[in-house]
Protein backbone atom coordinates (compact mmCIF):
# COMPACT_ATOMS: atom_id res chain seq x y z
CA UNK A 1 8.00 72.08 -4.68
CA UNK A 2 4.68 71.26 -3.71
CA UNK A 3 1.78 74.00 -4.65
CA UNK A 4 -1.22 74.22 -2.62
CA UNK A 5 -4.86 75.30 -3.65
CA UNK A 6 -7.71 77.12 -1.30
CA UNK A 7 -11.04 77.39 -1.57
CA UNK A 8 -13.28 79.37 0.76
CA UNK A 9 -16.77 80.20 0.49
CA UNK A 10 -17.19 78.54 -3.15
CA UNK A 11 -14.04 80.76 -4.65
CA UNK A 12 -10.84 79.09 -5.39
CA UNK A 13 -7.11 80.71 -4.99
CA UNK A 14 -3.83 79.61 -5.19
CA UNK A 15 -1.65 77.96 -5.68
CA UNK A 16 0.52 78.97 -2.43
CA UNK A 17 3.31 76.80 -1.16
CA UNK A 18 3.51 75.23 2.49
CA UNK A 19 4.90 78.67 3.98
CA UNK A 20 2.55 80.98 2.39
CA UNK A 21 -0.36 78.52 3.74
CA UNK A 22 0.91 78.15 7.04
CA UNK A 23 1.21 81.96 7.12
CA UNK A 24 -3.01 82.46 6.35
CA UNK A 25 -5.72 82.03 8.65
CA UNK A 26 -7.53 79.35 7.80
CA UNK A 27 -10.76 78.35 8.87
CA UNK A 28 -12.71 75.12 9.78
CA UNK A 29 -14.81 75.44 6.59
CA UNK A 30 -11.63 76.10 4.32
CA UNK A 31 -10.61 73.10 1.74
CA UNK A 32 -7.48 72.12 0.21
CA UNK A 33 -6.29 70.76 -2.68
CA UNK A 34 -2.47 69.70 -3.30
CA UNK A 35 -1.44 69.58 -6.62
CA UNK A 36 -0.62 66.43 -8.36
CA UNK A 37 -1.60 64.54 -5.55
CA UNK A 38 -5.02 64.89 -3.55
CA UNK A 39 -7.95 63.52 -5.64
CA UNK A 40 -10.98 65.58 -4.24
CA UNK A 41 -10.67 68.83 -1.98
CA UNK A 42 -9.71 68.19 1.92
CA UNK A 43 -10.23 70.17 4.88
CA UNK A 44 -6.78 71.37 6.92
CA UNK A 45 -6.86 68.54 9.70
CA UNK A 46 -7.06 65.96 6.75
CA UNK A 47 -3.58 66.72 5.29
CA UNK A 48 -0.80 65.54 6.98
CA UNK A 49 1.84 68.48 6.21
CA UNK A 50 -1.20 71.13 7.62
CA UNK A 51 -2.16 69.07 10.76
CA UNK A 52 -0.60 70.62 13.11
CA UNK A 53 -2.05 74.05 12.65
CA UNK A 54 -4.98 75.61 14.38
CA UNK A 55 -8.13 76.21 12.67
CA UNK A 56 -10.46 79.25 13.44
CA UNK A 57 -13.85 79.67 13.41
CA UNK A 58 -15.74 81.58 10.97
CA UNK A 59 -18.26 83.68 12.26
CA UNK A 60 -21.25 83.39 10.05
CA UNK A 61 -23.14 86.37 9.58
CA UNK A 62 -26.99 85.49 9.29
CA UNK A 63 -28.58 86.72 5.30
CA UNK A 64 -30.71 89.65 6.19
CA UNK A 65 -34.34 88.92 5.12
CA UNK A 66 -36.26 91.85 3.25
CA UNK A 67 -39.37 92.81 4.91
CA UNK A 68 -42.10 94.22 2.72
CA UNK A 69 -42.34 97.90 2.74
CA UNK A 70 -45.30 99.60 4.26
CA UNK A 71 -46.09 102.92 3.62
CA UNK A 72 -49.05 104.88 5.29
CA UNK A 73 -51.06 106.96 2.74
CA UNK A 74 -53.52 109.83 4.56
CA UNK A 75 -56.71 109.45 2.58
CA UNK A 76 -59.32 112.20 2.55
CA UNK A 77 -62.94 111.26 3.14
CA UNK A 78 -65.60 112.73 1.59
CA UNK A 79 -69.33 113.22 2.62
CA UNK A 80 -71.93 113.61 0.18
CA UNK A 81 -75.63 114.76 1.51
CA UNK A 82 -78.68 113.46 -0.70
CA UNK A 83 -80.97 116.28 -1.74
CA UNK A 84 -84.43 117.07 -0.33
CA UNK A 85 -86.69 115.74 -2.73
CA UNK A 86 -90.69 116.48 -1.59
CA UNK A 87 -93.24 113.49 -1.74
CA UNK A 88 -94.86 112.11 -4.48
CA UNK A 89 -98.56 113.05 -4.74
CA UNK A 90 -100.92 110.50 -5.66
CA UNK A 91 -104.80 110.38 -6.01
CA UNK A 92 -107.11 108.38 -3.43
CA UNK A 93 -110.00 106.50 -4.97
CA UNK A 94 -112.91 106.32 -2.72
CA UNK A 95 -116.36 104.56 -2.78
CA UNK A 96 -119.22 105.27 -0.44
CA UNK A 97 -121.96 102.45 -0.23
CA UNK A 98 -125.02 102.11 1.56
CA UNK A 99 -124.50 99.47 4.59
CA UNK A 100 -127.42 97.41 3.41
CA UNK A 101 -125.51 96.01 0.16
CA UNK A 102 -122.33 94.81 1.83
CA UNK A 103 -123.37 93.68 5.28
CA UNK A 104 -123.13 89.98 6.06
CA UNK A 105 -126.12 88.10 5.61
CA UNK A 106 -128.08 86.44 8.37
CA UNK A 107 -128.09 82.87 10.08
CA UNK A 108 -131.63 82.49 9.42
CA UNK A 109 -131.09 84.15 6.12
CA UNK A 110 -128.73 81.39 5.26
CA UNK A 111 -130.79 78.66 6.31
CA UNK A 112 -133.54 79.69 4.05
CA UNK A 113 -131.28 79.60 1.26
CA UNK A 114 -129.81 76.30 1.96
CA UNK A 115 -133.70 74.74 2.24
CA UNK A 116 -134.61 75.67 -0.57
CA UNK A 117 -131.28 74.69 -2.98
CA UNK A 118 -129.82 71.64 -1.13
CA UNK A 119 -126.09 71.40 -1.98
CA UNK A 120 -125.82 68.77 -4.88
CA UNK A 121 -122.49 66.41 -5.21
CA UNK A 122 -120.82 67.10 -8.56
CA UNK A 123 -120.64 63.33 -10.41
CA UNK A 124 -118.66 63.03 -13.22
CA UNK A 125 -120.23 61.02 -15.57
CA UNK A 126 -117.38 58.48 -17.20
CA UNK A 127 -117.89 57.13 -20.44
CA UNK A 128 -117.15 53.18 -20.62
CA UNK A 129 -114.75 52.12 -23.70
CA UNK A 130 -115.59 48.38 -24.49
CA UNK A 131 -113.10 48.20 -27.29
CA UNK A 132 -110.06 49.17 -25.01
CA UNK A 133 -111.45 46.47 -22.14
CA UNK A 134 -111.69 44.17 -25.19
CA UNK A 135 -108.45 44.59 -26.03
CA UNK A 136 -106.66 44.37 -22.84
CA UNK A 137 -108.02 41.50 -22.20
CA UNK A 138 -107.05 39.69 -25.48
CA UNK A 139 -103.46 40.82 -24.71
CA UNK A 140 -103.54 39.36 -21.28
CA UNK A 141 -104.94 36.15 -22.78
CA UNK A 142 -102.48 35.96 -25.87
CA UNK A 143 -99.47 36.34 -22.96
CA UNK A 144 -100.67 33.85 -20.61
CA UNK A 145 -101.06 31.44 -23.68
CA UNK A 146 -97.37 32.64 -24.66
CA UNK A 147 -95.85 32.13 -21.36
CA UNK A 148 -97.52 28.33 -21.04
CA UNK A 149 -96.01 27.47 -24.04
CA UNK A 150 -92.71 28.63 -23.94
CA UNK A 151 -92.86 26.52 -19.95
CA UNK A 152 -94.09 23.57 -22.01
CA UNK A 153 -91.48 23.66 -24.94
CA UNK A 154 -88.64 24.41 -22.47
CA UNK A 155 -89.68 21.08 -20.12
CA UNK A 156 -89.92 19.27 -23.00
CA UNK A 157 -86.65 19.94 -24.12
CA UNK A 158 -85.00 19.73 -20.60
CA UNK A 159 -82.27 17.40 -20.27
CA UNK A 160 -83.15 14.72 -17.24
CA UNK A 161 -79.35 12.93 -16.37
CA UNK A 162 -80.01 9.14 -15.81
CA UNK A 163 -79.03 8.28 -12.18
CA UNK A 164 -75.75 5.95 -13.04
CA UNK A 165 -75.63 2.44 -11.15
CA UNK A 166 -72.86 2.13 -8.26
CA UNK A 167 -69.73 -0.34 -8.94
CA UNK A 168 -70.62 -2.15 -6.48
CA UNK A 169 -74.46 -3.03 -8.00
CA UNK A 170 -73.00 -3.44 -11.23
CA UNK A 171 -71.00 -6.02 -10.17
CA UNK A 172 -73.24 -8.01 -8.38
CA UNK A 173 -75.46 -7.77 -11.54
CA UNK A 174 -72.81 -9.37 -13.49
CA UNK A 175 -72.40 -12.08 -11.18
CA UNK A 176 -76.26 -12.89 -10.48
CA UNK A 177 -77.57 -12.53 -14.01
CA UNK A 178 -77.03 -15.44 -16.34
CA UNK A 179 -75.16 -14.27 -19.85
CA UNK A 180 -77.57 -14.67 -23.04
CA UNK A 181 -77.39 -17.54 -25.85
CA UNK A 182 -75.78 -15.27 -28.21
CA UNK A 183 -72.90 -13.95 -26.12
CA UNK A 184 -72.44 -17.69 -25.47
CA UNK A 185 -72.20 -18.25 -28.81
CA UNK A 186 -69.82 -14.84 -29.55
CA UNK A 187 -67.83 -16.18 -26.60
CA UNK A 188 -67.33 -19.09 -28.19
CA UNK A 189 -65.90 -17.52 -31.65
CA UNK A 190 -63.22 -15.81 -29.67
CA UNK A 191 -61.42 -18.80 -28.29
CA UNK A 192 -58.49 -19.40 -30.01
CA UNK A 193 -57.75 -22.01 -32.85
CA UNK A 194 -55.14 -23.87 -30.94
CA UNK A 195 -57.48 -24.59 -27.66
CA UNK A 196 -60.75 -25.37 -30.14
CA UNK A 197 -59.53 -28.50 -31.19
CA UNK A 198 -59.03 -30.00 -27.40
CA UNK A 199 -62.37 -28.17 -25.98
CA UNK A 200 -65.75 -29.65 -26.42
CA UNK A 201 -68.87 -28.51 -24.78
CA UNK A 202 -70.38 -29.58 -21.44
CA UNK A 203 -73.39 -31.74 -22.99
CA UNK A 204 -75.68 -33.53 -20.74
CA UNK A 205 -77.89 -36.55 -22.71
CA UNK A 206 -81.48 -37.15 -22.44
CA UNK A 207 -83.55 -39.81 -23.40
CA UNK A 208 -86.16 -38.70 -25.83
CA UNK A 209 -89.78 -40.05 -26.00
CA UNK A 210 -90.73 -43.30 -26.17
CA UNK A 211 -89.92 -45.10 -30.13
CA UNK A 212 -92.61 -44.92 -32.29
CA UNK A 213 -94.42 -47.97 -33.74
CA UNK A 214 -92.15 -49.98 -36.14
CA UNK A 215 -88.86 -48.99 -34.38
CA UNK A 216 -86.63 -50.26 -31.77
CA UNK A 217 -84.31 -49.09 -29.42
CA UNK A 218 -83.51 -46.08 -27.65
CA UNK A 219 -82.32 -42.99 -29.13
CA UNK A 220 -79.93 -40.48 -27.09
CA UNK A 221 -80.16 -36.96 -27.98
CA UNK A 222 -77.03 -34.45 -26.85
CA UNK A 223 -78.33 -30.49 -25.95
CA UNK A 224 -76.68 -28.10 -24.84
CA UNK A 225 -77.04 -26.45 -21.79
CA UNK A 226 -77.93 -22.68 -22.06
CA UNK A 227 -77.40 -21.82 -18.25
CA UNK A 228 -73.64 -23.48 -17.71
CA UNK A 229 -71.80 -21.87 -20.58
CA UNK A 230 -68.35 -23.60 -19.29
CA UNK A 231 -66.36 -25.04 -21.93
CA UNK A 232 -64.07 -28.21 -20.61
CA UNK A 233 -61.00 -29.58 -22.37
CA UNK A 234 -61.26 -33.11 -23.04
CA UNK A 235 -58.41 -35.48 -24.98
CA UNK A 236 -59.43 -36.06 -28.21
CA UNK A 237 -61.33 -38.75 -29.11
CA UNK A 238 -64.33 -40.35 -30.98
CA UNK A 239 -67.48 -40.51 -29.25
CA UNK A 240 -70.54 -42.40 -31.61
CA UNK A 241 -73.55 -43.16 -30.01
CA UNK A 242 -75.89 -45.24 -32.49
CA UNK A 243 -79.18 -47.77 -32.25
CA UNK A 244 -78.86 -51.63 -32.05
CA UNK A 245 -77.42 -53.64 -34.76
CA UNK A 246 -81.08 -54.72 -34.87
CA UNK A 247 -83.30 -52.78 -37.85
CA UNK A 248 -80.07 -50.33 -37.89
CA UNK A 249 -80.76 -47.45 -39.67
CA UNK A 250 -78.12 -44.62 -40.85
CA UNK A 251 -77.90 -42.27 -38.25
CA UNK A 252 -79.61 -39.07 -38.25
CA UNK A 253 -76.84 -36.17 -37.92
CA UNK A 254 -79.32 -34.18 -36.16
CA UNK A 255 -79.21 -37.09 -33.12
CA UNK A 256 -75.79 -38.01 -33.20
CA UNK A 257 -72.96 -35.75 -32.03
CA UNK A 258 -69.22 -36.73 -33.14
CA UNK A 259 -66.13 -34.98 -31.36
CA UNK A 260 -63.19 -35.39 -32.96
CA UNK A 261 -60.07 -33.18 -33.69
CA UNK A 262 -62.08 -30.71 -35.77
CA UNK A 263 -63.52 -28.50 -33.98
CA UNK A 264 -67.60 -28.55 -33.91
CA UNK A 265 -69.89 -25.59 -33.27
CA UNK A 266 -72.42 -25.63 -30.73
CA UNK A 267 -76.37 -25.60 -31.81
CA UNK A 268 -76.28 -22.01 -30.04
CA UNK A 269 -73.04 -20.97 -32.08
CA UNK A 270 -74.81 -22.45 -35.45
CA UNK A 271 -78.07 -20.77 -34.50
CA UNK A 272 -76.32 -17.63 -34.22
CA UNK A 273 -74.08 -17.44 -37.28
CA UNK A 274 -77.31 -18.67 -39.44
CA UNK A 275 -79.54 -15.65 -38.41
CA UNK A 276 -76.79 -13.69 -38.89
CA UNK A 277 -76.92 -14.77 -42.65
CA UNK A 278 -80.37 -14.69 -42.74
CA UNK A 279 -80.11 -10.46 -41.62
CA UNK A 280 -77.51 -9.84 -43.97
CA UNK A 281 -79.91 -11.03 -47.16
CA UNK A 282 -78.88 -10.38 -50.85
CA UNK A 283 -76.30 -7.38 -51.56
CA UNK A 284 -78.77 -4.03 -51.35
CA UNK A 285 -77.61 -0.40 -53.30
CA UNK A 286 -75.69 1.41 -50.88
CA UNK A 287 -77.02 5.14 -50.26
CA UNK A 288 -74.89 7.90 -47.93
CA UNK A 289 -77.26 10.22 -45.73
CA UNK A 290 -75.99 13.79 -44.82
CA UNK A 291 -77.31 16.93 -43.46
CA UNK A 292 -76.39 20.83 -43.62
CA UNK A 293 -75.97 23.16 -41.03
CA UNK A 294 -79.58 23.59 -39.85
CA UNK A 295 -80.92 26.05 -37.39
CA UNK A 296 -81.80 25.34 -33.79
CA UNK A 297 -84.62 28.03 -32.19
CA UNK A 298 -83.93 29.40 -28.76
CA UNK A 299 -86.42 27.31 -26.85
CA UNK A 300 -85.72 24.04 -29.25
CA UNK A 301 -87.38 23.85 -32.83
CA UNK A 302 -85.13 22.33 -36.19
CA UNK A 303 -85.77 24.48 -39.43
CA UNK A 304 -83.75 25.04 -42.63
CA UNK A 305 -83.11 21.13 -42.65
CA UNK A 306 -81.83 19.53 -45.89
CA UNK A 307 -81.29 15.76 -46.29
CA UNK A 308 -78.76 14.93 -49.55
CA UNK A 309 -78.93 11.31 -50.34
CA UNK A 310 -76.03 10.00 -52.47
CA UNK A 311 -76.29 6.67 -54.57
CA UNK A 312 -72.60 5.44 -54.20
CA UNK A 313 -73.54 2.41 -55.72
CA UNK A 314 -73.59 1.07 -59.62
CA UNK A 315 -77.43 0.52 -59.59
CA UNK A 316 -79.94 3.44 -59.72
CA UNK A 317 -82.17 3.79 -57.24
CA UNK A 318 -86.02 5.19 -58.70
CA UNK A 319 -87.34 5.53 -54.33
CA UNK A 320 -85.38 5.97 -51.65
CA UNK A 321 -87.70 6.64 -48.14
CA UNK A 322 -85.64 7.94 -45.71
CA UNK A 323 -87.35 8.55 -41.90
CA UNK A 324 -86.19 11.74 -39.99
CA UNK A 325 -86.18 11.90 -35.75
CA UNK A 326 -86.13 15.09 -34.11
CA UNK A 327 -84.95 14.35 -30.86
CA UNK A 328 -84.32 15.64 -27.42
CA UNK A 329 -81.39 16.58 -25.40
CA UNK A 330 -81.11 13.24 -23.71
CA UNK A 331 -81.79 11.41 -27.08
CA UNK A 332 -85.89 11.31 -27.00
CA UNK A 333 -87.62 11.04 -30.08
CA UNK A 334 -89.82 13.84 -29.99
CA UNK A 335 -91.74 13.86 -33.87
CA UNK A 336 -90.68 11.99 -36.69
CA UNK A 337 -90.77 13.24 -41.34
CA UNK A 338 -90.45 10.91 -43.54
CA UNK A 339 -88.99 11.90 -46.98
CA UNK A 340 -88.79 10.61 -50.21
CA UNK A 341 -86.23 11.01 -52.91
CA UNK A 342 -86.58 9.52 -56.48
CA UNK A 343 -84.48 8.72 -59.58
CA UNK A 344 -80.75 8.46 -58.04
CA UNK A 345 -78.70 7.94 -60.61
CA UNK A 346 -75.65 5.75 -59.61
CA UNK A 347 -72.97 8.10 -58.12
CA UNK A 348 -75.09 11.49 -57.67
CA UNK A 349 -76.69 12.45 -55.32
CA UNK A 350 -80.17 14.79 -54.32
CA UNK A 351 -80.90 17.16 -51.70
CA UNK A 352 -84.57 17.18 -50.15
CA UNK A 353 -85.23 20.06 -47.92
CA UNK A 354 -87.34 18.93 -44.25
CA UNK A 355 -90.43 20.37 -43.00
CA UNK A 356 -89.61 22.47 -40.14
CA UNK A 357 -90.54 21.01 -36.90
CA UNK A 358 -91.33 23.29 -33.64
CA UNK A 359 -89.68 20.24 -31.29
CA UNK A 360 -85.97 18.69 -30.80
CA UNK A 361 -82.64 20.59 -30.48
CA UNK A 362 -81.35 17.34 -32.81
CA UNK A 363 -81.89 14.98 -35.39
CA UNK A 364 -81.13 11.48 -36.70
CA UNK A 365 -82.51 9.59 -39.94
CA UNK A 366 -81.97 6.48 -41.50
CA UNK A 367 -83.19 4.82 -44.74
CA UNK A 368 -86.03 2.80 -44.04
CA UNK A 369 -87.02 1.16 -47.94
CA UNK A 370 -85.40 1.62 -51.78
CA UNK A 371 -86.72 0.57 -54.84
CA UNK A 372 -84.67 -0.31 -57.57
């Protein structure tokens, strides 16, 4: 048998079977549960077996709202009358002059007066203090002379960017301006082994001056041509050019050119590679430069500068000069120390501290002489 549950106005009762349901009034706002089957609470129209039945309406009674209570309270009023109190007495003081002594004086009375005693202008008399007019106007002077140099020593160290050539210009550069002897002659180094033996230069021959008394014939000289630094590949062969079989002489190397499968340097190449030599000179003691973290003033200025100088060679150096720049921003040499360090033993080293210098943000030195 199927049990049914009610709940009206938030109180639950039950359980009732179908009759006893059917049999109670129930209202619109009245939910039902059936046991062992409904899953939340239903109204009558939702449940098939109660369908049928008519629902009434509840009539809702509205919740009375409490009012506040008033009450009226009679209140007596009472009226209080101040007391009579009699005036306070108090004494007049009275003074009886003749009319002479306060009566106003005269216009022509006045006039006399003002004759004889002319009104005088108060001046204030204001004592002059040279030492404070001094003073304020050695501090104006000492801050105009301040502010000029701080202008100065921040122009000076201003950074000016160099305006940078266009492509374009650059290229025509390139292609106007001839190349120098001594790129001819680096150009030349660079060729490879292989193509050196089948190149030989472009030559043009000369004659020289006319044969000095005593000797005959004409003597051919091959230079090289500085402005046409084309190189043009020849088969190999042997080229001698020599004098007459009259009065022949052995020919002078420094007037005969011979191109054969070895490859020969040009007179600008053997130029080049001979000063070369001649810079390099005999084998000096080596000496490593460093400097510390030195300080940089606000407005530009080097101080706290240390130079060590290390002998990393096997011979000790008694002098060592070494030249300090202090330069600009954009690389400007600006004021220049020189330094000297002596007795460097080989593998130490010595730090020299730097005069401080009121110019650069940067510096760069060098060794300029040793003595051994």
């Amino acid at each position: 048998m199927v049990r049914y549950f009610l709940l009206r106005d938030n109180q639950e009762t039950g359980p009732y079977t179908l009759t006893e349901l059917k049999g109670k009034t129930l209202y619109t706002t009245d939910l039902i549960w059936v046991e062992d089957e409904s899953k939340c609470w239903k109204q009558p129209s939702e449940i098939e077996a109660l369908s049928g039945l008519k629902l009434a309406t509840k009539n809702t009674k509205p919740i009375p709202k409490k009012r506040p209570r008033t009450e009226r309270i009679n209140v007596d009023t009472f009226l209080t009358s101040s007391a009579s109190l009699s005036p306070a007495t108090s004494a007049e003081i009275q003074s009886f002059l003749p009319p002479e002594d306060y009566a106003p004086p005269s216009f022509e009375a006045l006039k006399e007066k003002y004759a004889q005693n002319p009104p005088q202008k108060k001046v204030w008399k204001r004592q002059v203090n040279v030492g404070a007019n001094l003073m304020g106007l050695v501090t104006l002077f000492i801050g105009l002379g301040l502010s000029a140099y701080m202008v100065k020593k921040a122009v000076d160290n201003m950074e000016f960017e160099p305006v940078l050539a266009t492509a374009e210009a650059s290229g025509i550069g390139l292609e106007t301006l001839p190349k120098s002897t001594a790129a001819h002659a680096a150009f030349a180094g660079m060729v490879a082994p292989a193509e050196k033996a089948n190149l030989v230069p472009d030559t043009t021959f000369t004659p020289v001056q006319a044969p000095a008394a005593g000797q005959t014939g004409v003597v051919l000289k091959t230079t090289v041509t500085e402005a046409t630094p084309k190189l043009q590949k020849l088969p190999v062969e042997s080229t001698v050019i020599e004098e007459p079989a009259k009065n022949k002489t052995e020919p002078d190397s420094s007037e005969t050119t011979v191109a054969t499968s070895k490859p020969q340097n040009t007179e600008s190449e053997t130029n080049f590679t001979k000063t070369d030599e001649a810079e390099k000179g005999p084998a000096e003691p080596s000496l490593r430069l460093a400097a510390n973290q030195y300080n940089v003033g606000f407005l530009g200025g080097i101080s706290n500068l240390q130079i060590s100088v290390t002998n990393s060679s096997s011979q000790e150096i008694s002098r060592a000069i070494v030249e300090v720049e202090f330069l600009r921003p954009n690389g400007k040499v600006v004021g220049t120390q020189t330094i000297t360090v002596s007795g460097i033993a080989p593998g130490s080293s010595k730090t020299v501290p730097v005069p401080d210098h009121s110019r650069g943000v940067r510096v760069r030195y060098k060794v300029i002489k040793t003595e051994g």
